[in-house]
PDB file of N, CA and C in Angstrom:
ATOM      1  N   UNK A   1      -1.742   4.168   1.731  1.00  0.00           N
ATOM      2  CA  UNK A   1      -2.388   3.418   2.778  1.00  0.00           C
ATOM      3  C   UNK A   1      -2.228   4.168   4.092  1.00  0.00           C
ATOM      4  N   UNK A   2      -2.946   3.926   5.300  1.00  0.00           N
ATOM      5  CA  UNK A   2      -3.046   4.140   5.788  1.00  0.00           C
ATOM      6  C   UNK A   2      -2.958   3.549   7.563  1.00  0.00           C
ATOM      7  N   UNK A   3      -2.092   3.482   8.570  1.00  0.00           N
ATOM      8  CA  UNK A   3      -1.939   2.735   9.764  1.00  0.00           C
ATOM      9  C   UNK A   3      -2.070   1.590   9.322  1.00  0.00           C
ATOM     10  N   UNK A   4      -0.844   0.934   8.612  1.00  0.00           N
ATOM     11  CA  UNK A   4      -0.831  -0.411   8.618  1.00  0.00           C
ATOM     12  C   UNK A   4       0.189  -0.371   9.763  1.00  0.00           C
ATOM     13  N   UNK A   5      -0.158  -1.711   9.972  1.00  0.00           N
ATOM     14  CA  UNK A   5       1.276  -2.579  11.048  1.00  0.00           C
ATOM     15  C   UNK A   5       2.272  -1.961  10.960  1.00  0.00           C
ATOM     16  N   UNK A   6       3.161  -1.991  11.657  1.00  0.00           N
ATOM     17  CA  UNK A   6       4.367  -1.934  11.905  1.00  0.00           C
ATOM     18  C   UNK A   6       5.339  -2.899  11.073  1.00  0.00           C
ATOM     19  N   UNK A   7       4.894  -4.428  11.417  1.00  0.00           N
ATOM     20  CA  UNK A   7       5.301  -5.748  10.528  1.00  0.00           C
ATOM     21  C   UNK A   7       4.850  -5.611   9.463  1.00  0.00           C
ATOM     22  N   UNK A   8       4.172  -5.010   8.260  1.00  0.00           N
ATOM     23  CA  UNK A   8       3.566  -5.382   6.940  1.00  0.00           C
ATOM     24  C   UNK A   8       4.984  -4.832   6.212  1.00  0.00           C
ATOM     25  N   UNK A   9       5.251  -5.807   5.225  1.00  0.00           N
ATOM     26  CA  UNK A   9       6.824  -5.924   4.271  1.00  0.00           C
ATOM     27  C   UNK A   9       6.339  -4.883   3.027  1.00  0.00           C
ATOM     28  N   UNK A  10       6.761  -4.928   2.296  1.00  0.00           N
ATOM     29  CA  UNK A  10       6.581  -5.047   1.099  1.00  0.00           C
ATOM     30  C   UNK A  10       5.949  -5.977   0.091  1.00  0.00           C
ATOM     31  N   UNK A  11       6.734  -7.445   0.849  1.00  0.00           N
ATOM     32  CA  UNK A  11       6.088  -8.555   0.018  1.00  0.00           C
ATOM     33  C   UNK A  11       4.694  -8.859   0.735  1.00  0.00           C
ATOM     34  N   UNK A  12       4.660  -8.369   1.682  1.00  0.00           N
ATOM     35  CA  UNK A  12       3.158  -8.634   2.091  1.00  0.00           C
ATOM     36  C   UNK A  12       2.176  -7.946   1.530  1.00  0.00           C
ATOM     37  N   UNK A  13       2.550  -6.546   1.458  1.00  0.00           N
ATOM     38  CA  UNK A  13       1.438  -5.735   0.204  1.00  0.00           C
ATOM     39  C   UNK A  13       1.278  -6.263  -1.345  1.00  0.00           C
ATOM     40  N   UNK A  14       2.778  -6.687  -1.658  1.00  0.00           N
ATOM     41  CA  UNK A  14       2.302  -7.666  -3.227  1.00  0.00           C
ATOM     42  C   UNK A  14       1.154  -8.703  -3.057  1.00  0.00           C
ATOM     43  N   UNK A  15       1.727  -9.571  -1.942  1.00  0.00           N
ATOM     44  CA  UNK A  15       0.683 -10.432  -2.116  1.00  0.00           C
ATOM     45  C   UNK A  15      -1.012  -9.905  -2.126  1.00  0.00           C
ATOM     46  N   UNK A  16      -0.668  -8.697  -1.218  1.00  0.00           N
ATOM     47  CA  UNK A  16      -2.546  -8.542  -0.874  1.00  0.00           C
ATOM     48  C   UNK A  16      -3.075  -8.168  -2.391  1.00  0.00           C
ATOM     49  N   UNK A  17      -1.833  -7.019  -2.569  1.00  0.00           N
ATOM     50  CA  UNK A  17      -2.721  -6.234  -3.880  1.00  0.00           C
ATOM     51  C   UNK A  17      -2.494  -6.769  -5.184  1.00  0.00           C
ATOM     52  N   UNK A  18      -1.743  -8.023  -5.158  1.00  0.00           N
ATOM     53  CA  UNK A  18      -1.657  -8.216  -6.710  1.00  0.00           C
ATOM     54  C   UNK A  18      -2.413  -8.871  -7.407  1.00  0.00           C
ATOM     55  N   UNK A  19      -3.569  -9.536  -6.533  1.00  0.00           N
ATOM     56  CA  UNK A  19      -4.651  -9.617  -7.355  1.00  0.00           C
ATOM     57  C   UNK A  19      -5.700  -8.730  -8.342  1.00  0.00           C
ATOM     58  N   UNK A  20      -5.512  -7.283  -7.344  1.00  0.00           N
ATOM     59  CA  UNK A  20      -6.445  -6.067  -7.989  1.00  0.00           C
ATOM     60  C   UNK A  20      -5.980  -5.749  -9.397  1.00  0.00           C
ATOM     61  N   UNK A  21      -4.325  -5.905  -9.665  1.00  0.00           N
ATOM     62  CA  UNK A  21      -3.895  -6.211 -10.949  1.00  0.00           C
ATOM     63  C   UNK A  21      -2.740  -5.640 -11.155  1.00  0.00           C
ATOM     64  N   UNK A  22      -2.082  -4.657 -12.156  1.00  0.00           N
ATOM     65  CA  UNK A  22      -0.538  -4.647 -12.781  1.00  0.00           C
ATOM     66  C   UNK A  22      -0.039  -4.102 -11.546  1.00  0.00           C
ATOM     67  N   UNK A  23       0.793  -4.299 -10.376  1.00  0.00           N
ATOM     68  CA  UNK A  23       1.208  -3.378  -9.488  1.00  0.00           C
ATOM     69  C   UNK A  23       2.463  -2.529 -10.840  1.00  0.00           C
ATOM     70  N   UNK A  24       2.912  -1.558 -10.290  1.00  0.00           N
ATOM     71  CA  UNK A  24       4.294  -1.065 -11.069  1.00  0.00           C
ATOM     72  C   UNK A  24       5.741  -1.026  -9.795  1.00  0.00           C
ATOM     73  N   UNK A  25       5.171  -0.650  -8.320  1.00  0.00           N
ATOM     74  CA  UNK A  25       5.934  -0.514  -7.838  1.00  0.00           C
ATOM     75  C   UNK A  25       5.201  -0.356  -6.236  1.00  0.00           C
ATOM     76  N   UNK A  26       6.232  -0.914  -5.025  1.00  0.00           N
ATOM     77  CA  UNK A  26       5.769  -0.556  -3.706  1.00  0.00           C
ATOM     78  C   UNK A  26       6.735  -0.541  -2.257  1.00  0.00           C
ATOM     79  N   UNK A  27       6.415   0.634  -1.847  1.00  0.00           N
ATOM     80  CA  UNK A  27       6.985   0.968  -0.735  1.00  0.00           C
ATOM     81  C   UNK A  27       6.763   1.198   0.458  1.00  0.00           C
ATOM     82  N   UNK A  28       7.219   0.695   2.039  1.00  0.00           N
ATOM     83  CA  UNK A  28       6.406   0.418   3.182  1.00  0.00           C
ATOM     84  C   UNK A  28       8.115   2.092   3.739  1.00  0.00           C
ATOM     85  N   UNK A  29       6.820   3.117   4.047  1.00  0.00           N
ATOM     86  CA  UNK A  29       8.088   3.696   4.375  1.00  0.00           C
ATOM     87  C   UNK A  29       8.340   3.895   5.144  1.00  0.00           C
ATOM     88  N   UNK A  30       9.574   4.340   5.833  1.00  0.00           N
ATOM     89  CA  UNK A  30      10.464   3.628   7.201  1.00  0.00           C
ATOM     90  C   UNK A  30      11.474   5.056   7.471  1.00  0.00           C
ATOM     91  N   UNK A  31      11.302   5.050   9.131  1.00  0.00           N
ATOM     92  CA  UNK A  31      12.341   6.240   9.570  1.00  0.00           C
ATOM     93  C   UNK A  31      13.841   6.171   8.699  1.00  0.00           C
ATOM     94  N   UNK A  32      13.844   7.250   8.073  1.00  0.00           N
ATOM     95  CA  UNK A  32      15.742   6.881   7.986  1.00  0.00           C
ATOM     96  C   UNK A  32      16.842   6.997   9.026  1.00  0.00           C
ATOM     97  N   UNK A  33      16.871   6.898   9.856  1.00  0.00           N
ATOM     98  CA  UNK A  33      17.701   6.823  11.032  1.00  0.00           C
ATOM     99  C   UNK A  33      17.574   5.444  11.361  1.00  0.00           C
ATOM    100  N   UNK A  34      16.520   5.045  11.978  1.00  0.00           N
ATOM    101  CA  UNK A  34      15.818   3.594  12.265  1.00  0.00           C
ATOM    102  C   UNK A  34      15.444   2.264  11.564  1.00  0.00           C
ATOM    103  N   UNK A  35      15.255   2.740  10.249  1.00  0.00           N
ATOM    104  CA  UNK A  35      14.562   1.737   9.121  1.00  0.00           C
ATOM    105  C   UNK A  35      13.370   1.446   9.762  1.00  0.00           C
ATOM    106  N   UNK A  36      12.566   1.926  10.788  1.00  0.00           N
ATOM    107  CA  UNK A  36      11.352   1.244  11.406  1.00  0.00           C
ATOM    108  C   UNK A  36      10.367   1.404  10.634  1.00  0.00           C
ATOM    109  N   UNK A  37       9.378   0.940  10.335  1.00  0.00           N
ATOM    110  CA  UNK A  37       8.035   1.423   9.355  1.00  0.00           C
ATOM    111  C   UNK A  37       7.213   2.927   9.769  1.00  0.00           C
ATOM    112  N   UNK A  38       7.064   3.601   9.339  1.00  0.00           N
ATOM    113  CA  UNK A  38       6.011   4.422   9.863  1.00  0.00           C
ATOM    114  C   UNK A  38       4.484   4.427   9.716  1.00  0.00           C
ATOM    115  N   UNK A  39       4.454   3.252   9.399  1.00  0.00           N
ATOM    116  CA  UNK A  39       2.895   2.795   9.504  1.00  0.00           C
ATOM    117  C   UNK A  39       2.574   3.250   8.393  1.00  0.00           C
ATOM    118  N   UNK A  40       2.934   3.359   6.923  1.00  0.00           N
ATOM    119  CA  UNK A  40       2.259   3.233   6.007  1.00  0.00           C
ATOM    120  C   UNK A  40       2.991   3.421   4.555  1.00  0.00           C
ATOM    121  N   UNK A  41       2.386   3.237   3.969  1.00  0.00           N
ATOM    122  CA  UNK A  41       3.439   2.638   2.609  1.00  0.00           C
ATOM    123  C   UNK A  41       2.154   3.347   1.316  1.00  0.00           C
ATOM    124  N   UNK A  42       3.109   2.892  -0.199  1.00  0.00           N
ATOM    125  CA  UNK A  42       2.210   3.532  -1.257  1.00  0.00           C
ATOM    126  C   UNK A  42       2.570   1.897  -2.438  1.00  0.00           C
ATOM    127  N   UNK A  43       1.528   1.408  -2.795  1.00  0.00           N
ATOM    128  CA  UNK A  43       1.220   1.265  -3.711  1.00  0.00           C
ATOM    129  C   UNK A  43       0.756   1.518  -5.156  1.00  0.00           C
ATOM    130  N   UNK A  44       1.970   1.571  -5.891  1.00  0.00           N
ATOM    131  CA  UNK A  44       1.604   2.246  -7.225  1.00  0.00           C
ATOM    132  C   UNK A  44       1.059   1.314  -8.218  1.00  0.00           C
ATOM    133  N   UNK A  45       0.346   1.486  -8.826  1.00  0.00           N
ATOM    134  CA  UNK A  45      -0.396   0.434 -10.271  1.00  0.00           C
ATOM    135  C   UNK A  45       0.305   1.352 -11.702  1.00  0.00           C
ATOM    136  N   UNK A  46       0.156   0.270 -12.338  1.00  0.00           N
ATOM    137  CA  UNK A  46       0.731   0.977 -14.263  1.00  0.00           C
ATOM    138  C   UNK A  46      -0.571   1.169 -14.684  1.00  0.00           C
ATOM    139  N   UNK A  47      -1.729   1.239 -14.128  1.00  0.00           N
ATOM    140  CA  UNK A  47      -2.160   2.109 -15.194  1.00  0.00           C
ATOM    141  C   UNK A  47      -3.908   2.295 -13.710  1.00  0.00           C
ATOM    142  N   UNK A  48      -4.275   3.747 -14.477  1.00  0.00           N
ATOM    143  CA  UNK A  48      -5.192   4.581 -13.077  1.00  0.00           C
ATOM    144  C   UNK A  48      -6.297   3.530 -12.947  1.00  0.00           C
ATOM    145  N   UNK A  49      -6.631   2.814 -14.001  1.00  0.00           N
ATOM    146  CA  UNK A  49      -8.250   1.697 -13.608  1.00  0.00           C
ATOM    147  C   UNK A  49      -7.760   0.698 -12.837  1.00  0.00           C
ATOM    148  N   UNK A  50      -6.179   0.179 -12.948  1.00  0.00           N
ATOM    149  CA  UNK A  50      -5.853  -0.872 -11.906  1.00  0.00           C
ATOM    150  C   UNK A  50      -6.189  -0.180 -10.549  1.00  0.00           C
ATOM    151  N   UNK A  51      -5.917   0.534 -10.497  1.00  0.00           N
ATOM    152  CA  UNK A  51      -5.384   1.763  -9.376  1.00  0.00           C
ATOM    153  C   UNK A  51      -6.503   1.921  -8.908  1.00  0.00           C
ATOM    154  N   UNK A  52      -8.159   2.062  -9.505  1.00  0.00           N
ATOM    155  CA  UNK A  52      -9.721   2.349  -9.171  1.00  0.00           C
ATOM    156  C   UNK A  52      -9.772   1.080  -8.853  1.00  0.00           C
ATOM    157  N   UNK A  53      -9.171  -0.247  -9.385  1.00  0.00           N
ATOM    158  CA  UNK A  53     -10.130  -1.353  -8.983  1.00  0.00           C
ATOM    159  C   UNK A  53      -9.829  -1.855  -7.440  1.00  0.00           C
ATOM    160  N   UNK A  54      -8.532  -1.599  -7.129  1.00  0.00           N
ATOM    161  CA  UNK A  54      -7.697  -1.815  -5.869  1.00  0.00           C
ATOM    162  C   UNK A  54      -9.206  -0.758  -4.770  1.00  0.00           C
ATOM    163  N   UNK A  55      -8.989   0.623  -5.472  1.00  0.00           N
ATOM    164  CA  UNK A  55      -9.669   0.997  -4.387  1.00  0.00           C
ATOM    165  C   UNK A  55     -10.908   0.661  -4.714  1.00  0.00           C
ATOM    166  N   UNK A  56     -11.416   0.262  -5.356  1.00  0.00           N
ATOM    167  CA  UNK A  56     -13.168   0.238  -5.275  1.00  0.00           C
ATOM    168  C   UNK A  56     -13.125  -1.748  -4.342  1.00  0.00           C
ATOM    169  N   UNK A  57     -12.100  -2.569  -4.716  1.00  0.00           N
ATOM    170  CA  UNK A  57     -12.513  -3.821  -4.497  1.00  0.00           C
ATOM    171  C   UNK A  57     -11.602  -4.379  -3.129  1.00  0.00           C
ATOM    172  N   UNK A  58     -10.758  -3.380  -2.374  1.00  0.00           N
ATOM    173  CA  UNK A  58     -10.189  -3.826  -1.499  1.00  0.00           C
ATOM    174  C   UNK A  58      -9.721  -2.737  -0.515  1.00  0.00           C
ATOM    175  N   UNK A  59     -10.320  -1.502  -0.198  1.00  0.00           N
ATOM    176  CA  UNK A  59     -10.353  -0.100   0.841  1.00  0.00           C
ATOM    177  C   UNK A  59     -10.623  -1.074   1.901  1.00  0.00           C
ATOM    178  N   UNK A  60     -10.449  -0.614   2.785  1.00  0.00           N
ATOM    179  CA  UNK A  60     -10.243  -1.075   4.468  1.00  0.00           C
ATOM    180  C   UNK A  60     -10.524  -3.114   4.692  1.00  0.00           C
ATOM    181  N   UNK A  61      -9.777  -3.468   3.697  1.00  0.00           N
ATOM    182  CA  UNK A  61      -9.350  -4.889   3.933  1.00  0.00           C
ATOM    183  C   UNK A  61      -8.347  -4.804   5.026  1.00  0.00           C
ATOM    184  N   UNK A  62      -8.227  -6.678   5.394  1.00  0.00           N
ATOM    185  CA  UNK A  62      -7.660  -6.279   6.487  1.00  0.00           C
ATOM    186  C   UNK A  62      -5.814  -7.132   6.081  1.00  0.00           C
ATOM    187  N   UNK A  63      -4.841  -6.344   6.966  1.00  0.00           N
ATOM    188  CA  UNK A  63      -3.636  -6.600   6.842  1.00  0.00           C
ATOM    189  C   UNK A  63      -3.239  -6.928   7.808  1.00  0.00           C
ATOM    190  N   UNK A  64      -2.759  -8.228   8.517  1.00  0.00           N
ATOM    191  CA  UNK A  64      -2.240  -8.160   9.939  1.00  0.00           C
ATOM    192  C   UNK A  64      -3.319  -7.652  11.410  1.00  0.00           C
ATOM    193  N   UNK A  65      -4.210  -7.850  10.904  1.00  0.00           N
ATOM    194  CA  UNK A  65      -5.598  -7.843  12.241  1.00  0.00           C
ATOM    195  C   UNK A  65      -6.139  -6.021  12.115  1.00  0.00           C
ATOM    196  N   UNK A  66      -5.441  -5.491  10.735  1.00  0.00           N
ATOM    197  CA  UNK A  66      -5.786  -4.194  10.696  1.00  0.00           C
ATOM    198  C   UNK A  66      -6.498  -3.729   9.260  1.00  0.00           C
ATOM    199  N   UNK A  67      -7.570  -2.084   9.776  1.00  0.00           N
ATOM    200  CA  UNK A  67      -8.317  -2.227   8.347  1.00  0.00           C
ATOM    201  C   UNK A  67      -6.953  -1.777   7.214  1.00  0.00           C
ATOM    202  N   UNK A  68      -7.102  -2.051   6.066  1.00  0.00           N
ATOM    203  CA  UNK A  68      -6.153  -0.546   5.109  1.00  0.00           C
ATOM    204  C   UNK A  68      -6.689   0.436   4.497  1.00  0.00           C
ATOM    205  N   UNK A  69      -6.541   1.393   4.852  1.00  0.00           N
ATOM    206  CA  UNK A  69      -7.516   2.586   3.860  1.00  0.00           C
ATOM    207  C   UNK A  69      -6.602   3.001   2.806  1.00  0.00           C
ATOM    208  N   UNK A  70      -7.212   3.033   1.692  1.00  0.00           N
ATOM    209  CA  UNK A  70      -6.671   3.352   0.232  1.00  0.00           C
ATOM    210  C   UNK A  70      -7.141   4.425   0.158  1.00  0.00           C
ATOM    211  N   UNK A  71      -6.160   5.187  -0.639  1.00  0.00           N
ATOM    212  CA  UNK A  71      -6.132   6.768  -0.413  1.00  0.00           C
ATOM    213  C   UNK A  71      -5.085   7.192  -1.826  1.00  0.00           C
ATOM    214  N   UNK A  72      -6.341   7.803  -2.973  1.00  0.00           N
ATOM    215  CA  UNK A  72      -5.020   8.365  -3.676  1.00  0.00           C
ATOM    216  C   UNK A  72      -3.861   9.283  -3.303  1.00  0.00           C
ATOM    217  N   UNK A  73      -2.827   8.982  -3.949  1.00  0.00           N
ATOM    218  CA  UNK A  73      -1.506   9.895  -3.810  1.00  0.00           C
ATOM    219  C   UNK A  73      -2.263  11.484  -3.893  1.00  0.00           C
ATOM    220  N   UNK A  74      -1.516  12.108  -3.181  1.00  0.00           N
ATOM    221  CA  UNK A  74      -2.082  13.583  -3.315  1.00  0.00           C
ATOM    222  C   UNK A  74      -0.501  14.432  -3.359  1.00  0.00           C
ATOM    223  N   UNK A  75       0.131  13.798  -3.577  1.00  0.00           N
ATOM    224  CA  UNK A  75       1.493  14.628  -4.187  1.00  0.00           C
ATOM    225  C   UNK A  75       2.715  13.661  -4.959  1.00  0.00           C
ATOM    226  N   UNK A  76       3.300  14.232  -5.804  1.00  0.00           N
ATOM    227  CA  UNK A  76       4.393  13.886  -6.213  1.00  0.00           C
ATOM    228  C   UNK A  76       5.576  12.829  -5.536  1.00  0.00           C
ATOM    229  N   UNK A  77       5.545  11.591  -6.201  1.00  0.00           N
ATOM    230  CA  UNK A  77       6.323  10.890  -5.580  1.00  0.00           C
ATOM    231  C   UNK A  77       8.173  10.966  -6.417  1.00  0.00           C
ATOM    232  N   UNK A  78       8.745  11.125  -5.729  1.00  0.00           N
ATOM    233  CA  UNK A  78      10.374  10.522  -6.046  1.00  0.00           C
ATOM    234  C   UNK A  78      10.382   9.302  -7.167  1.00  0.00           C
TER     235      UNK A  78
END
């Protein structure tokens, strides 16, 4: 994702995206010094068509008065 809030949790991304379907896992990631958000987080799905339907049925929805742009991973996560 892309410039979300500052305030968007974790449990706030379950709620948005768990309709699109299996989440597997999600993270809003945050300075390590600070814990502050850095404005954007990754949503992972268990399997790649959950993962197409999120982006085909919910790209620049809005989170907290903001759009979200869905954006596949383009590298290796931890």
């Amino acid at each position: 994702m892309w410039v979300i809030s500052t305030r968007v949790s974790e449990a706030m991304l379950y709620q948005k995206f768990s309709p699109a379907r299996h989440i597997l896992s999600i993270r809003v990631c945050r300075d390590m010094m600070t814990r502050c958000s850095l404005s954007y987080g990754y949503v992972n799905f268990c399997q790649k068509a959950d993962a197409e339907h999120a982006l085909n049925t919910m790209n620049f929805d809005i989170i907290m008065g903001r759009p979200v742009r869905i954006m596949w991973c383009q590298c290796p996560q931890e």
